[in-house]
Protein backbone atom coordinates (compact mmCIF):
# COMPACT_ATOMS: atom_id res chain seq x y z
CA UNK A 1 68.53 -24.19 -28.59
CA UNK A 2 69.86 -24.11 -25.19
CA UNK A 3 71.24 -21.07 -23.33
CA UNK A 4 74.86 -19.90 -23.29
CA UNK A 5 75.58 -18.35 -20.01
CA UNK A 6 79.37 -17.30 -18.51
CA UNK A 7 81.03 -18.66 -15.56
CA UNK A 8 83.27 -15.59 -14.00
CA UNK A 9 86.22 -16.93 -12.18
CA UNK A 10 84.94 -15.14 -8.46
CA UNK A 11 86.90 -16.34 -5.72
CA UNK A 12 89.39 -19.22 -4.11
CA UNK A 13 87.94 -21.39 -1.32
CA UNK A 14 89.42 -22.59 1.64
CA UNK A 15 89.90 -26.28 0.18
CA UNK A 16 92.10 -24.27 -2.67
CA UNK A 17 89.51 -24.57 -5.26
CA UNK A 18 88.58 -21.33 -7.76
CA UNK A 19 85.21 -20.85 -7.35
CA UNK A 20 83.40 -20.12 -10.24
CA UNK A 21 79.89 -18.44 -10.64
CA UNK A 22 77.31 -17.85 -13.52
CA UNK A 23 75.81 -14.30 -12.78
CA UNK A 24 72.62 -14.83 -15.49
CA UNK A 25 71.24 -18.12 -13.38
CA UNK A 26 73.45 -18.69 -9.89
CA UNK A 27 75.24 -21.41 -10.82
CA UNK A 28 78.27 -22.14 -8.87
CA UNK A 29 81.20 -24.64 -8.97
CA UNK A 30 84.47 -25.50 -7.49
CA UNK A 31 87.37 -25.98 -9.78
CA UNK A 32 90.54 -27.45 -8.52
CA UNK A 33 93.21 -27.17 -11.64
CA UNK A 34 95.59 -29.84 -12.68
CA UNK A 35 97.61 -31.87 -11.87
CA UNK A 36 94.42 -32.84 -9.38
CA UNK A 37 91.66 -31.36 -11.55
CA UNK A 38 88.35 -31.89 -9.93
CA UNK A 39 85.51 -29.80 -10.70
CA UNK A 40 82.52 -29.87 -8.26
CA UNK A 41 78.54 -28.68 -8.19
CA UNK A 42 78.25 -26.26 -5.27
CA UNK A 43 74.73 -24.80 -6.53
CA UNK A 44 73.23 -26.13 -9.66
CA UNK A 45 71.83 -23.15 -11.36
CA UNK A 46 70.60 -23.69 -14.41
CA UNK A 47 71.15 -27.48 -15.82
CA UNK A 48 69.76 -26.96 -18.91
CA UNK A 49 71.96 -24.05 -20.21
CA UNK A 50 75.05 -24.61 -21.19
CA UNK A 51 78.11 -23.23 -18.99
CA UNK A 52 81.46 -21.67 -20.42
CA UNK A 53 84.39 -20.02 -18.11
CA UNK A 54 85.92 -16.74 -18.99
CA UNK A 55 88.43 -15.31 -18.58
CA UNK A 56 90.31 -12.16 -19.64
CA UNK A 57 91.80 -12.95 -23.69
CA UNK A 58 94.97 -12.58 -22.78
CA UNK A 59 94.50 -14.64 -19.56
CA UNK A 60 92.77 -16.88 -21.63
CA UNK A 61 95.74 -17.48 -24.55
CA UNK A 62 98.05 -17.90 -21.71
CA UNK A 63 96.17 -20.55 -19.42
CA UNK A 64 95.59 -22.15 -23.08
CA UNK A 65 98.81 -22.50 -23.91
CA UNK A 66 100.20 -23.94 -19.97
CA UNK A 67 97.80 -26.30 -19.64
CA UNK A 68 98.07 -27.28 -23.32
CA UNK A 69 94.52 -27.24 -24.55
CA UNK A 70 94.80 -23.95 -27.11
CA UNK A 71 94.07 -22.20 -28.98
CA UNK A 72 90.58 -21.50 -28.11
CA UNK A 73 87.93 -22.06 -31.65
CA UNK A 74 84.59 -20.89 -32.40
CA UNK A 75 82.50 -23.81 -32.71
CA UNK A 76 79.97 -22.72 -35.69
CA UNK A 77 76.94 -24.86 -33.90
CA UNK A 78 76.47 -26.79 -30.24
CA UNK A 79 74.89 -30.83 -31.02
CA UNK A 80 72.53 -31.49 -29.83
CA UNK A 81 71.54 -32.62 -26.08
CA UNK A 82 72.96 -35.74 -24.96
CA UNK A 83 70.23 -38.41 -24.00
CA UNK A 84 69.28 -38.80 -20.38
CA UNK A 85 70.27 -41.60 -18.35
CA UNK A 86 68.44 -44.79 -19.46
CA UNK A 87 67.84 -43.73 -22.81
CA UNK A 88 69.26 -45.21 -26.00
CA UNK A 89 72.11 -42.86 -27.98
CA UNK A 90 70.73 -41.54 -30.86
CA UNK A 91 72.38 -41.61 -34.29
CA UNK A 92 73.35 -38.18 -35.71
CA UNK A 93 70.96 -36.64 -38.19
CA UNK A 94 72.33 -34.50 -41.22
CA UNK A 95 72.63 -31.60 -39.45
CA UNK A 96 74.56 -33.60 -36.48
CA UNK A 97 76.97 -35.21 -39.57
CA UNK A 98 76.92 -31.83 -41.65
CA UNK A 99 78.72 -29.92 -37.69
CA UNK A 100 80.72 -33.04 -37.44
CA UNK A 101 82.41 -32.37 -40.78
CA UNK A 102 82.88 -28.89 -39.68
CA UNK A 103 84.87 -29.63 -36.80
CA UNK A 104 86.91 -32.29 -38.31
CA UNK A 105 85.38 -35.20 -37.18
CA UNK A 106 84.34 -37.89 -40.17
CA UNK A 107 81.65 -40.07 -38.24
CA UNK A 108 80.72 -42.65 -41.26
CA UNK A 109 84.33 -43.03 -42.28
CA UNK A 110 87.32 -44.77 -40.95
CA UNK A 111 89.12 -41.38 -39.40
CA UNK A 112 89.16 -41.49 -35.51
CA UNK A 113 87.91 -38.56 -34.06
């Protein structure tokens, strides 16, 4: 399973961006919010974990609920790892279909996800 690490929000650049930072691996990005939402790689950290921002709940609800993308769920299991560049897309497995269904998402039937 691959890491979980948290992106603090940790400054504003000059260009306006936040800058965001991962504290467990040095990861660092620039985030510029919408309506021109661009997110660049300043420092890579670690690529293989995956990143999360946050914030403060109550900064969190209220972000969520401007910008229209609330409220925030618990996801009971990540899928697995996209394939790499070049490489065929792999078919879910059970487990893959089983997390699907958890989330809403019917992959063999006709429902859009």
């Amino acid at each position: 399973m691959r890491p979980i690490h948290q992106m603090r929000l940790t400054g504003k650049l000059g260009s306006g961006a936040d800058e965001w930072s991962c504290p467990e691996c040095g990861r660092r990005i620039a985030l510029f919010r919408p309506p021109h939402a661009d997110l660049t790689v300043l420092d890579p950290g670690d690529e293989e974990a995956v990143h999360i921002g946050v914030l403060e709940p109550d900064a969190a609800a209220e972000a969520a609920e401007r910008y229209g993308v609330g409220p925030i769920q618990e996801i009971p299991r990540p899928p697995r790892a996209p394939s790499r560049a070049g490489e065929p897309v792999p078919e879910p497995d059970a487990d893959d279909r089983r997390w699907l269904a958890e989330i809403g998402i019917d992959w063999d039937g006709d429902a859009a996800a």
